[in-house]
PDB file of N, CA and C in Angstrom:
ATOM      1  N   UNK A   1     -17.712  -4.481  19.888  1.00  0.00           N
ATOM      2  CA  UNK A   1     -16.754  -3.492  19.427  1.00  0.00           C
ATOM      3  C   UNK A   1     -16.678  -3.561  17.903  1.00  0.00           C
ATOM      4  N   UNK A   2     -16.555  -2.423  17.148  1.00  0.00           N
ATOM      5  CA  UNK A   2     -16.485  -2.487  15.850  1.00  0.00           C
ATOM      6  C   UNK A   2     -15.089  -2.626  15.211  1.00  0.00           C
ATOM      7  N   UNK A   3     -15.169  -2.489  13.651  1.00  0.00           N
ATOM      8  CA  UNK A   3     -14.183  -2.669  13.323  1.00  0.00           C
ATOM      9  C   UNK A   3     -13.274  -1.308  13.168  1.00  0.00           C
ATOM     10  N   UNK A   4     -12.282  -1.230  13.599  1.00  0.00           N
ATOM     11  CA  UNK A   4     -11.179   0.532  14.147  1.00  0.00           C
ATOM     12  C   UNK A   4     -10.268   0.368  13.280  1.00  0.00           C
ATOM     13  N   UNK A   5     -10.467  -0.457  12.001  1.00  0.00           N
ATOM     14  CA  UNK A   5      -9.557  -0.221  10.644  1.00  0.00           C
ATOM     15  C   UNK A   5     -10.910   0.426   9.722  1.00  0.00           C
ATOM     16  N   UNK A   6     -10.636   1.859   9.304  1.00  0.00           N
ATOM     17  CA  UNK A   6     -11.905   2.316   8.414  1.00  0.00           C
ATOM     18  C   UNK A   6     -11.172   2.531   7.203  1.00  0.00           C
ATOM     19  N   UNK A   7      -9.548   2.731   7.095  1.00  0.00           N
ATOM     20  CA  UNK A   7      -9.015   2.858   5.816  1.00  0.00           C
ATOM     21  C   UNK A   7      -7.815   2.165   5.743  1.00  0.00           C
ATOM     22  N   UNK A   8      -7.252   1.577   4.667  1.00  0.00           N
ATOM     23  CA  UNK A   8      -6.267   0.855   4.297  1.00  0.00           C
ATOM     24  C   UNK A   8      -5.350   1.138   3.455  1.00  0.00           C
ATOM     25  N   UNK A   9      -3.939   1.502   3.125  1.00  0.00           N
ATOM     26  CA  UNK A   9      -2.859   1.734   2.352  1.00  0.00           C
ATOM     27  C   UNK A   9      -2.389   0.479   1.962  1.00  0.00           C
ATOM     28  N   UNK A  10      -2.417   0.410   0.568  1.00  0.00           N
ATOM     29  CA  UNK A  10      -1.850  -0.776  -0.344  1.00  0.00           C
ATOM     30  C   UNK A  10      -0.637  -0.224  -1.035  1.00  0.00           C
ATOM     31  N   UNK A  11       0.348  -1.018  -0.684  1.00  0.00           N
ATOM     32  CA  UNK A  11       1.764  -0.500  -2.075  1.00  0.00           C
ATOM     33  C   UNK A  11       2.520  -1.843  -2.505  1.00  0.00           C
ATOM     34  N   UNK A  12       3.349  -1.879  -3.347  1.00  0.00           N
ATOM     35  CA  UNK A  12       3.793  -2.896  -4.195  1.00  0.00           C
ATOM     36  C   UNK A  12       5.292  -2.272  -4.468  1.00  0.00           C
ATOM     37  N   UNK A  13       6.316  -3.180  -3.541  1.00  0.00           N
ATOM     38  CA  UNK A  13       7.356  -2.922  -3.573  1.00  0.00           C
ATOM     39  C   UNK A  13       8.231  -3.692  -4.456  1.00  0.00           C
ATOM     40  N   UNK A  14       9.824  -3.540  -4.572  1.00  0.00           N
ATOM     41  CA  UNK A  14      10.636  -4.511  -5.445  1.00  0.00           C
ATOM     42  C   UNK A  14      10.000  -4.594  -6.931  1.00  0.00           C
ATOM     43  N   UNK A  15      10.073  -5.472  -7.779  1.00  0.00           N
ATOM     44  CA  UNK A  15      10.197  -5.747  -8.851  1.00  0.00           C
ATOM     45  C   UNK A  15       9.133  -5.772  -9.275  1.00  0.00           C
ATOM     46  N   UNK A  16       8.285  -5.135 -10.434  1.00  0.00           N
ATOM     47  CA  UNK A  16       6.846  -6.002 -10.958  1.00  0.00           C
ATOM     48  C   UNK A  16       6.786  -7.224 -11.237  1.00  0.00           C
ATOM     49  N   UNK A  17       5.917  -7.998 -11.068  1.00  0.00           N
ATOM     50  CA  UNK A  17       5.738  -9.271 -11.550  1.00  0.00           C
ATOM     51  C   UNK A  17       4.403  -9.727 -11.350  1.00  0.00           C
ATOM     52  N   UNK A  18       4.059 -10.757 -12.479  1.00  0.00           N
ATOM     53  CA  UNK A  18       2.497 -11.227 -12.659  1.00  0.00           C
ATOM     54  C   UNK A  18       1.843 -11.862 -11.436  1.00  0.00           C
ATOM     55  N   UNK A  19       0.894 -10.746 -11.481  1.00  0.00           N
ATOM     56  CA  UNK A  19      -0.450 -11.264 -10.138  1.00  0.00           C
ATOM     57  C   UNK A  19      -0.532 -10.131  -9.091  1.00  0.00           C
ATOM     58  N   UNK A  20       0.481  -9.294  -9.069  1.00  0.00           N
ATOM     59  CA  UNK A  20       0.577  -8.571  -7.861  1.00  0.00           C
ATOM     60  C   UNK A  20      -1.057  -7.532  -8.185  1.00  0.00           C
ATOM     61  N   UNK A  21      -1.635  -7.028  -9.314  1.00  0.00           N
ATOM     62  CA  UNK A  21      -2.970  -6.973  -9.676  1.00  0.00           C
ATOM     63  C   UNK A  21      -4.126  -7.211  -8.908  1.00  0.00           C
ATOM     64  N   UNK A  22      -3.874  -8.505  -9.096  1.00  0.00           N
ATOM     65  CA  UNK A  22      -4.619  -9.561  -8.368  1.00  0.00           C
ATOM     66  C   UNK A  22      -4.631  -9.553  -7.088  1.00  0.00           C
ATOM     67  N   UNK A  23      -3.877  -9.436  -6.674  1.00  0.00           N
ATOM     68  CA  UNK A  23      -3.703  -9.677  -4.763  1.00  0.00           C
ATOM     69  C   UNK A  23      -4.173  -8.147  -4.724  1.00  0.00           C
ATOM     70  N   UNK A  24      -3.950  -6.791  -5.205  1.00  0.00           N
ATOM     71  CA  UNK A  24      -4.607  -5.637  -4.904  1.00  0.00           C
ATOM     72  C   UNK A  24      -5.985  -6.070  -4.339  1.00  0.00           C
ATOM     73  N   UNK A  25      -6.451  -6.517  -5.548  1.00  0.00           N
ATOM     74  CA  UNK A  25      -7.450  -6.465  -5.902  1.00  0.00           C
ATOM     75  C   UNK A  25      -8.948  -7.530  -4.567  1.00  0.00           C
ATOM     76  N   UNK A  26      -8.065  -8.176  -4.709  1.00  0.00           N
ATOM     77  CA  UNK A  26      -8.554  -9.411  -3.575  1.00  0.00           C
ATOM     78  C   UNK A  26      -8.255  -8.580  -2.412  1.00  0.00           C
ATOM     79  N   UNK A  27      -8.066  -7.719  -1.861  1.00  0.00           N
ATOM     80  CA  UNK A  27      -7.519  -6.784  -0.485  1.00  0.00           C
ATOM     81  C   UNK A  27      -9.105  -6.014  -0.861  1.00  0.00           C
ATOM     82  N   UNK A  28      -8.664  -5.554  -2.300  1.00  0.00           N
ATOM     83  CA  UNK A  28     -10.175  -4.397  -2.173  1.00  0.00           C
ATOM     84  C   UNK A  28     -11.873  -5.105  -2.077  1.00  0.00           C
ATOM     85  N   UNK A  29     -11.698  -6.366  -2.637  1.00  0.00           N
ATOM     86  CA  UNK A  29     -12.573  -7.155  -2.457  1.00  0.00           C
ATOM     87  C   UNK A  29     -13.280  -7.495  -0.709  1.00  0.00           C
ATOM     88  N   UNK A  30     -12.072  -8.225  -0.428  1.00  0.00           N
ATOM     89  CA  UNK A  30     -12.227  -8.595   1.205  1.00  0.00           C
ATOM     90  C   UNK A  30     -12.945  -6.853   2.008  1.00  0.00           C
ATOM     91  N   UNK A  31     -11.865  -5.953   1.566  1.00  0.00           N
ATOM     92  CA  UNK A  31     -12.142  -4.833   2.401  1.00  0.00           C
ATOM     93  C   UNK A  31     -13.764  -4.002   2.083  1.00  0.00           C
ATOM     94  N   UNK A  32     -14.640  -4.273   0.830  1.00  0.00           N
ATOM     95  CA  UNK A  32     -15.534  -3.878   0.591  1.00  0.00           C
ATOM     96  C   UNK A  32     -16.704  -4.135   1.396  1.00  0.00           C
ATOM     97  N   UNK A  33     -16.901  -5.149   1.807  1.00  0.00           N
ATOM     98  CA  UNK A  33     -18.084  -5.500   2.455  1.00  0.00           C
ATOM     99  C   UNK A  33     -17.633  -5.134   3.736  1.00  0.00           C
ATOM    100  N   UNK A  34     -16.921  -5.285   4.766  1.00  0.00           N
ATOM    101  CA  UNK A  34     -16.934  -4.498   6.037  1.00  0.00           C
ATOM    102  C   UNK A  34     -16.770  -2.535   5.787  1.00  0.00           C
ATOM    103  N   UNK A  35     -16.868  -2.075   4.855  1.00  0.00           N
ATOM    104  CA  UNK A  35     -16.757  -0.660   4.502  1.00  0.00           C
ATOM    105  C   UNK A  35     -15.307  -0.104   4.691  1.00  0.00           C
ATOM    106  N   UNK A  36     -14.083  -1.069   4.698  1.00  0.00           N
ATOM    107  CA  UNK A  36     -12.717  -0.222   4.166  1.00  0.00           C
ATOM    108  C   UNK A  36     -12.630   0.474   3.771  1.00  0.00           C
ATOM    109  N   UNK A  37     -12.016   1.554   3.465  1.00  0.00           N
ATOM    110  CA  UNK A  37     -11.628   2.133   2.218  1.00  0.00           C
ATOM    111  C   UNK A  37     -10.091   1.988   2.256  1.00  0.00           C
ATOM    112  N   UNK A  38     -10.038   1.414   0.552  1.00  0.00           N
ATOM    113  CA  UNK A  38      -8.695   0.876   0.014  1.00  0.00           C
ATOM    114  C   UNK A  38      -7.947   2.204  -0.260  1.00  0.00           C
ATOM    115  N   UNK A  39      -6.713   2.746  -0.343  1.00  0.00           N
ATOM    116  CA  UNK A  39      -5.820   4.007  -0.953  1.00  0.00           C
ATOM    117  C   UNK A  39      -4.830   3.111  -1.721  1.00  0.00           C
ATOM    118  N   UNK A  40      -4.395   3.716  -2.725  1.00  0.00           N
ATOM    119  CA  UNK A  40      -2.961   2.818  -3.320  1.00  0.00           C
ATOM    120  C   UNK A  40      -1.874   3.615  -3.075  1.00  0.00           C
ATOM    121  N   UNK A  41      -0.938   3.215  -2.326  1.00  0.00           N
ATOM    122  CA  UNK A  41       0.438   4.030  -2.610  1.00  0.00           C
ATOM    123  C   UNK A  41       1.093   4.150  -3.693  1.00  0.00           C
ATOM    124  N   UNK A  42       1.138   5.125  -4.741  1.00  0.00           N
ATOM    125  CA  UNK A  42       1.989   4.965  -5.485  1.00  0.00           C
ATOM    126  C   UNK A  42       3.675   4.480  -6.021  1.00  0.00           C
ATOM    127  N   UNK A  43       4.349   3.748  -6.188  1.00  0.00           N
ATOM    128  CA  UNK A  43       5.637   3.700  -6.305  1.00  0.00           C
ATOM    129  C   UNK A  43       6.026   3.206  -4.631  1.00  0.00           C
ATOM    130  N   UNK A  44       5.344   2.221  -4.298  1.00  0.00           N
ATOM    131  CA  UNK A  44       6.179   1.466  -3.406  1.00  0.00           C
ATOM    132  C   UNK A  44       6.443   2.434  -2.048  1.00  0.00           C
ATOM    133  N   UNK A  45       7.808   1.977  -1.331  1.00  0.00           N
ATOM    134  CA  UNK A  45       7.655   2.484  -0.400  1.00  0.00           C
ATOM    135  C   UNK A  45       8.527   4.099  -0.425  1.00  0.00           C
ATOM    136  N   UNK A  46       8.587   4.743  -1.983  1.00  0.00           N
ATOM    137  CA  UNK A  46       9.077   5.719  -2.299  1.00  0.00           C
ATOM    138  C   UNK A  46       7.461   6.748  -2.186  1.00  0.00           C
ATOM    139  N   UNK A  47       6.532   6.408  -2.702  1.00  0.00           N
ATOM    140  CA  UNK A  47       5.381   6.927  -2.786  1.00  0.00           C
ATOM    141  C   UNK A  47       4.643   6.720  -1.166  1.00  0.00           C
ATOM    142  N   UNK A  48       5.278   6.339  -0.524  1.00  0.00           N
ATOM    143  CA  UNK A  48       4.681   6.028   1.058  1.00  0.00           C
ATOM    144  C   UNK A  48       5.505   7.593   1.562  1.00  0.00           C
ATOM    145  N   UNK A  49       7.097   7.530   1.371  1.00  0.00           N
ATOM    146  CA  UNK A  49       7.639   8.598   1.772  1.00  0.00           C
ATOM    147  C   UNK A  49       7.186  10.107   1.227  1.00  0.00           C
ATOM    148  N   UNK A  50       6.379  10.071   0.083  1.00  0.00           N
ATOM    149  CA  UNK A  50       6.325  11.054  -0.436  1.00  0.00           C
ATOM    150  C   UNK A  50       4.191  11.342  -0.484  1.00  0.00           C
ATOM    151  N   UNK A  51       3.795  10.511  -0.246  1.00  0.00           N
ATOM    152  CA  UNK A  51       2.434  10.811   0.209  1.00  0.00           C
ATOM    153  C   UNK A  51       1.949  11.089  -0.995  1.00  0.00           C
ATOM    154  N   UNK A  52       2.228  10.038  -2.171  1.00  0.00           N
ATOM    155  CA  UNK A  52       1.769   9.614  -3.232  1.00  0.00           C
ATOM    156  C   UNK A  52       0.348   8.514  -3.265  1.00  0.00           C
ATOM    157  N   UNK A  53      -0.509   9.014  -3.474  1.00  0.00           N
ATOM    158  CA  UNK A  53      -1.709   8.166  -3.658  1.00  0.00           C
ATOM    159  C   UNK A  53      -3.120   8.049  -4.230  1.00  0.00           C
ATOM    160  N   UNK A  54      -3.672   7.305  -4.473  1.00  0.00           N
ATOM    161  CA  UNK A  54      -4.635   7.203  -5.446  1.00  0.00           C
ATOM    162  C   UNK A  54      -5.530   6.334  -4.586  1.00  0.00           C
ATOM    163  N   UNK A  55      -7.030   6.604  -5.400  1.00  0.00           N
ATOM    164  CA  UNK A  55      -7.998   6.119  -4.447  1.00  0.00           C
ATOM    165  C   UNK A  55      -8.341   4.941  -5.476  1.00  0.00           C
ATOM    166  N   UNK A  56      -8.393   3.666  -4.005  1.00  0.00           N
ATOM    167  CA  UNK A  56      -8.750   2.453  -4.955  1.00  0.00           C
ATOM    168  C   UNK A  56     -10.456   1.755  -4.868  1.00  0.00           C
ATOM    169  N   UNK A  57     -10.877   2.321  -5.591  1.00  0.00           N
ATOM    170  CA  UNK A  57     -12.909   2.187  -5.869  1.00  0.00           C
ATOM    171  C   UNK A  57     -12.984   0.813  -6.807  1.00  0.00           C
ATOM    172  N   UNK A  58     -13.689  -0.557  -5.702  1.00  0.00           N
ATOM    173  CA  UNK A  58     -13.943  -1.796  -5.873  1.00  0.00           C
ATOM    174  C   UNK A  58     -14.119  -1.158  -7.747  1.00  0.00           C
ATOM    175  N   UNK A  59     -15.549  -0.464  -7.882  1.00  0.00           N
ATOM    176  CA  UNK A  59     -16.301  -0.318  -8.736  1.00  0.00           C
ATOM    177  C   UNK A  59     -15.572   0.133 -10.592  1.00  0.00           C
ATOM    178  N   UNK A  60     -14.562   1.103 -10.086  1.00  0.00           N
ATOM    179  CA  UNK A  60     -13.839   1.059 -11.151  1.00  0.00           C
ATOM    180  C   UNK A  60     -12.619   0.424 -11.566  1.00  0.00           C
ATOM    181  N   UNK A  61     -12.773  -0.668 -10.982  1.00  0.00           N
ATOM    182  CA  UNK A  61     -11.298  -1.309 -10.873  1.00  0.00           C
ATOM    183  C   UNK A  61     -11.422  -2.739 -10.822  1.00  0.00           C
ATOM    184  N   UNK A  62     -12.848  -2.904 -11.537  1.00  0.00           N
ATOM    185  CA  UNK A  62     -13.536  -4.296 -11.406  1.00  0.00           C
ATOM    186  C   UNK A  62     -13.037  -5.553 -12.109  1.00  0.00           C
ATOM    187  N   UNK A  63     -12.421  -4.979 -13.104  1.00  0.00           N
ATOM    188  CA  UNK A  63     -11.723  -6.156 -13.909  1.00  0.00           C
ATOM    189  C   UNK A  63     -10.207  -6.194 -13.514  1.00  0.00           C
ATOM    190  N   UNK A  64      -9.702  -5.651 -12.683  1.00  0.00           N
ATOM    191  CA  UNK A  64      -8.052  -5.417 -12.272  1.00  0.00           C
ATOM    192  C   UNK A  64      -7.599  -6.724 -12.263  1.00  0.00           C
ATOM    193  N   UNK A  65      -8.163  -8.123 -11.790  1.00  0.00           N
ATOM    194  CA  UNK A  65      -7.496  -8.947 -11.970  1.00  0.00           C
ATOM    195  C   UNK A  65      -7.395  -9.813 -12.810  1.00  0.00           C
ATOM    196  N   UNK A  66      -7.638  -9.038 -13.921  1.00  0.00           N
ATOM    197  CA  UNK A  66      -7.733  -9.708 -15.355  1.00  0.00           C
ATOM    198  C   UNK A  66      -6.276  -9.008 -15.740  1.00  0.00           C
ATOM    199  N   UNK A  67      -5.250  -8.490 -15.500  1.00  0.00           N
ATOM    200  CA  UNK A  67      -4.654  -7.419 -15.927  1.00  0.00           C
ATOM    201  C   UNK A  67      -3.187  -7.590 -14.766  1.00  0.00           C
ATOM    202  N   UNK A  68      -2.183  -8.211 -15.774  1.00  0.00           N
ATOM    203  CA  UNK A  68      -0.895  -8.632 -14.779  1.00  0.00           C
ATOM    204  C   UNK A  68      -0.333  -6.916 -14.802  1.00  0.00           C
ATOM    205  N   UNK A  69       0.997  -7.186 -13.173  1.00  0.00           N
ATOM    206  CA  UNK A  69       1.479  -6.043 -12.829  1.00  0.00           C
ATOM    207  C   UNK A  69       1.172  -5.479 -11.948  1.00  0.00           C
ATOM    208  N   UNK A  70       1.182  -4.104 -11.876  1.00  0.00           N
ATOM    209  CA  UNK A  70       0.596  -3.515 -10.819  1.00  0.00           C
ATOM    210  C   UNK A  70       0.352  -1.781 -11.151  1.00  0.00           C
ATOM    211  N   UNK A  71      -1.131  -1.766 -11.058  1.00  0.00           N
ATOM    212  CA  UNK A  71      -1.211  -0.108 -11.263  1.00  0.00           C
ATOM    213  C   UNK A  71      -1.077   0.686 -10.568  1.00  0.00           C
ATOM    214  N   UNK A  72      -0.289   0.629  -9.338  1.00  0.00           N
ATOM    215  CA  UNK A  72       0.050   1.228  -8.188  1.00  0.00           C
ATOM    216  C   UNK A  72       2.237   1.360  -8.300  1.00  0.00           C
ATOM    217  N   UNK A  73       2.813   0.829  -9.835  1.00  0.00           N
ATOM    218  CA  UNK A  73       3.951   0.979 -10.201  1.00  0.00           C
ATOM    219  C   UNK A  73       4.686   0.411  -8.828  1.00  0.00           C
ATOM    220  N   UNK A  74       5.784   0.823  -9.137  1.00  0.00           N
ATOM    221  CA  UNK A  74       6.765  -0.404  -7.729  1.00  0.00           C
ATOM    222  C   UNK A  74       7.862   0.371  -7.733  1.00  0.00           C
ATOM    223  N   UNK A  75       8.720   0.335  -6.961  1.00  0.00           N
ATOM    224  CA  UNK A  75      10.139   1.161  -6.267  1.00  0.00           C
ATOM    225  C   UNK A  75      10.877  -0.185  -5.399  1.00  0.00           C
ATOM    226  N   UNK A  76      12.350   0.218  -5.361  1.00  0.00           N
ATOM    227  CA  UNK A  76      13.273  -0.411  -4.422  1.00  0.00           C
ATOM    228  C   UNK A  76      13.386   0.453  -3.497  1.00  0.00           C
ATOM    229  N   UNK A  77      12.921   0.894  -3.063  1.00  0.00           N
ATOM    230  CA  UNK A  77      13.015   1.825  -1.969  1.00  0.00           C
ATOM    231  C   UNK A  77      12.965   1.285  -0.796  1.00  0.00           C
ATOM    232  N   UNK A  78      13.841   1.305  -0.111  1.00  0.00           N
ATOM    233  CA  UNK A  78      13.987   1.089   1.655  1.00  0.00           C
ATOM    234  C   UNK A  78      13.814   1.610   2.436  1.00  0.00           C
ATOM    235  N   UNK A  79      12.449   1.983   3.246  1.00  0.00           N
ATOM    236  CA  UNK A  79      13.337   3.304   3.903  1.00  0.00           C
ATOM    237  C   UNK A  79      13.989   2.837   5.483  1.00  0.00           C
ATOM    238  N   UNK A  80      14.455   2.006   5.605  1.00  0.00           N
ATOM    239  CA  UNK A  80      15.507   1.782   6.846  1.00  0.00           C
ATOM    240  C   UNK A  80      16.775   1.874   5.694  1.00  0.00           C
ATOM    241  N   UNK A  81      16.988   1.884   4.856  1.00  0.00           N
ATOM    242  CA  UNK A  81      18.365   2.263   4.162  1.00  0.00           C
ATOM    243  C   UNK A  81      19.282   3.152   4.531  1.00  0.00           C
ATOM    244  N   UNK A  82      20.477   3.230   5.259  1.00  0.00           N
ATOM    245  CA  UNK A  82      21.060   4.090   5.573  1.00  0.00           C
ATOM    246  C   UNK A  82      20.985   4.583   7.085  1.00  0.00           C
ATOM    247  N   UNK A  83      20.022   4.688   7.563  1.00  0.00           N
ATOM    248  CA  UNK A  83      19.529   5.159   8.981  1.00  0.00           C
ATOM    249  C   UNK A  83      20.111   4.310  10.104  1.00  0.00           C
ATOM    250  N   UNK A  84      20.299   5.377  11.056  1.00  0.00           N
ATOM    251  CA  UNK A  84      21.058   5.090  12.027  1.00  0.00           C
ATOM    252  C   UNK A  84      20.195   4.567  13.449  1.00  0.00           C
ATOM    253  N   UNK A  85      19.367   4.865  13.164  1.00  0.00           N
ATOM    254  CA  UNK A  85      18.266   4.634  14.187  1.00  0.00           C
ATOM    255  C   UNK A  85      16.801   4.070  13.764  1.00  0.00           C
ATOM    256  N   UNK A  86      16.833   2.812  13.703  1.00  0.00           N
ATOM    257  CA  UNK A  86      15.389   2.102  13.109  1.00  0.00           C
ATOM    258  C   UNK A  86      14.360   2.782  14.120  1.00  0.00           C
ATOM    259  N   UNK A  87      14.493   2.351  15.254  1.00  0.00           N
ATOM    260  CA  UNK A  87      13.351   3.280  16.325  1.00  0.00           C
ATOM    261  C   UNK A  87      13.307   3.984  15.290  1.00  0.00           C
ATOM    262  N   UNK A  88      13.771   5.435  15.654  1.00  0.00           N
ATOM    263  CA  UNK A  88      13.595   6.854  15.308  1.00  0.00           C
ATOM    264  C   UNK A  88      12.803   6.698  13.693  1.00  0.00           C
ATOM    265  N   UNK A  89      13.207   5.998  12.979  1.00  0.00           N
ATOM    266  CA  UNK A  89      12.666   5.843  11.571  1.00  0.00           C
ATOM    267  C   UNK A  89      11.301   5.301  11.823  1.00  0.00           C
ATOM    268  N   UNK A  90      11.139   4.188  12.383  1.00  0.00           N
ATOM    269  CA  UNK A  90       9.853   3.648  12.493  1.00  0.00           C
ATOM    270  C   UNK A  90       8.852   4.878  13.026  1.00  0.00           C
ATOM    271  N   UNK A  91       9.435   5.800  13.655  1.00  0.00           N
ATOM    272  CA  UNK A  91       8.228   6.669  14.270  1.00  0.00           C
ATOM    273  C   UNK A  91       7.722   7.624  13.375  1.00  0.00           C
ATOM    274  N   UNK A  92       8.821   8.168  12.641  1.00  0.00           N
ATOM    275  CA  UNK A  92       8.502   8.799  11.585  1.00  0.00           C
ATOM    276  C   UNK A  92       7.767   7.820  10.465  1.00  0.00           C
ATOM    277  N   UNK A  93       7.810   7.043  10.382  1.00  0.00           N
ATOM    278  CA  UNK A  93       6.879   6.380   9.438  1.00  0.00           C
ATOM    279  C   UNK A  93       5.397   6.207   9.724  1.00  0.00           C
ATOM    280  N   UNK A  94       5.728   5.931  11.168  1.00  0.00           N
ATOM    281  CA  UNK A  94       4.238   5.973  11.791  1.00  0.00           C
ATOM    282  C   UNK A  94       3.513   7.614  12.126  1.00  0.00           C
ATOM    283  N   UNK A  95       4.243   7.863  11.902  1.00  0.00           N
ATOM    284  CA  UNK A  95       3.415  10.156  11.591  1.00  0.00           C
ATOM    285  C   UNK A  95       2.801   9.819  10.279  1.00  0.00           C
ATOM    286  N   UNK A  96       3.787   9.074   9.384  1.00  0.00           N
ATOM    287  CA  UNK A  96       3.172   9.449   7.731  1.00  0.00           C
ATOM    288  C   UNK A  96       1.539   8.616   7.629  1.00  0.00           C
ATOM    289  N   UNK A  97       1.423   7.662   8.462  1.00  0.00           N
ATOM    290  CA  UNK A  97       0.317   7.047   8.722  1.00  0.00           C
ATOM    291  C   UNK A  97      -0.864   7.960   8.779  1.00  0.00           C
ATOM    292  N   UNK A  98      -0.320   9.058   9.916  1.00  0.00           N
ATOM    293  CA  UNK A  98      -1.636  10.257   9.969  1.00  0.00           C
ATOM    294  C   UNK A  98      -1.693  11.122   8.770  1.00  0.00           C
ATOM    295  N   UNK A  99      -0.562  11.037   8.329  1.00  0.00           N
ATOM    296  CA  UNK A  99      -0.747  12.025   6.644  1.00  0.00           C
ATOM    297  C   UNK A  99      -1.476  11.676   5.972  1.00  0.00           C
ATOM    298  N   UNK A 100      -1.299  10.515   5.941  1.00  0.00           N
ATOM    299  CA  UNK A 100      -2.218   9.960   4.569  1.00  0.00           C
ATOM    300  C   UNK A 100      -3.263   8.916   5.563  1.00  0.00           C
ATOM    301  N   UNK A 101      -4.180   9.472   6.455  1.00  0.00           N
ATOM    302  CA  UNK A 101      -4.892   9.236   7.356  1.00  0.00           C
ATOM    303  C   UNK A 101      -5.566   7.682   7.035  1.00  0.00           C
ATOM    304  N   UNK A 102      -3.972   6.528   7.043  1.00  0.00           N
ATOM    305  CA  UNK A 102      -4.604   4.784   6.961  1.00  0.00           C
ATOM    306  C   UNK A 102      -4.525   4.660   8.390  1.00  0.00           C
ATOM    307  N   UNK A 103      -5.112   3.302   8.604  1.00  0.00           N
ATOM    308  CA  UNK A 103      -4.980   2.552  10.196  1.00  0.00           C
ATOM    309  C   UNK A 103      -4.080   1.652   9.685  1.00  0.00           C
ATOM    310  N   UNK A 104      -4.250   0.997   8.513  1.00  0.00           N
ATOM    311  CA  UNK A 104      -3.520  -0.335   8.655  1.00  0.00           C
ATOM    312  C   UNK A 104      -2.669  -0.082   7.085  1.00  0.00           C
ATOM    313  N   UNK A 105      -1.788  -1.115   6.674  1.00  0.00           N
ATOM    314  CA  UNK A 105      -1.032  -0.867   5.358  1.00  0.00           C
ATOM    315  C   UNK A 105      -0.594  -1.822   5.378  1.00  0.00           C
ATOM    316  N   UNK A 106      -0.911  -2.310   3.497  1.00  0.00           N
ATOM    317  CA  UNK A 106      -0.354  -3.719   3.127  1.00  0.00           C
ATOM    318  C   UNK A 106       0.813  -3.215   2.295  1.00  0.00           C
ATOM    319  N   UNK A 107       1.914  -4.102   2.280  1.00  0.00           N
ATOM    320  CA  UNK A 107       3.143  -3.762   1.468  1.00  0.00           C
ATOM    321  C   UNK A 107       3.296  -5.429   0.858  1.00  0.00           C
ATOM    322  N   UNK A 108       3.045  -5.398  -0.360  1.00  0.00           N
ATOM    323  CA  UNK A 108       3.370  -6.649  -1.248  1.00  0.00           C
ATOM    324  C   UNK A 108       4.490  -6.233  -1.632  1.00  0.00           C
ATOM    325  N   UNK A 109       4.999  -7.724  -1.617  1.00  0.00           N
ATOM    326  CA  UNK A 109       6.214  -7.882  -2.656  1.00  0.00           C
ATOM    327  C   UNK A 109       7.843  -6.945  -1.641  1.00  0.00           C
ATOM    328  N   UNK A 110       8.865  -7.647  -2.620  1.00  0.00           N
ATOM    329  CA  UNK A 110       9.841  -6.898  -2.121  1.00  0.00           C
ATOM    330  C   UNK A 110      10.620  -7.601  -1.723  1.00  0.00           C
ATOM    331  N   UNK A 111      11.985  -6.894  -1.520  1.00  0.00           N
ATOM    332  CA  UNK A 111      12.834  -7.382  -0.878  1.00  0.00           C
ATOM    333  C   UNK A 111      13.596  -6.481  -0.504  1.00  0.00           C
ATOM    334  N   UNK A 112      13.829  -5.890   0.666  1.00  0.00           N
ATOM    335  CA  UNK A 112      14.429  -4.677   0.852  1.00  0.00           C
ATOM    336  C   UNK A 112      16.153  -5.113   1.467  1.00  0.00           C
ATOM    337  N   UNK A 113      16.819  -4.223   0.458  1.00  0.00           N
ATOM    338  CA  UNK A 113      18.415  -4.878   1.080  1.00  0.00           C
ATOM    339  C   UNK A 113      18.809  -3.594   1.834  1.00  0.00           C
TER     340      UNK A 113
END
């Protein structure tokens, strides 16, 4: 059986801070040789809600972990904040999955209150 992750969503939530770069970057690394393809969410899990994204290419992005922060910017954004129904939220989150057509999604960092 092959591998049934062909694309991946990366975002960087909570606060910037040094290295989060780096860990992108090591995701796009790992994911290159089985044929991933990396997406960056823009702005955390505000740019997840809003289907903000950028394409992340090993090739131009080769020195990224030379380079603290994160070029994918960061948000406090929650989105169970407020909601009355986590179910119901989780499903809708899992539609936005087909929007921005990932299988799988890494969320660094964060702390969602």
């Amino acid at each position: 059986m092959g591998n049934q992750i062909k694309r991946v969503g990366i975002l960087t939530g909570g606060g910037d801070c040094p290295g989060l770069n780096s860990v992108i970057y090591g995701i796009m690394l790992k994911a290159y040789d089985p044929g991933i393809e990396c997406v960056g969410i823009l702005k955390g899990w505000k740019g997840f809600l809003e289907n903000k994204t950028i394409p992340l290419d090993i090739a131009e992005h080769d020195d990224l972990h030379t380079v603290g922060g994160t070029i994918l910017y960061t948000s406090r954004t929650n989105p169970f904040k407020g909601v009355d129904s986590k179910q119901e939220k989780a499903k809708e989150l899992k539609k936005l999955f087909d929007t921005l057509s990932i299988d799988a999604l890494i969320a660094i960092g964060g702390v969602l209150k």
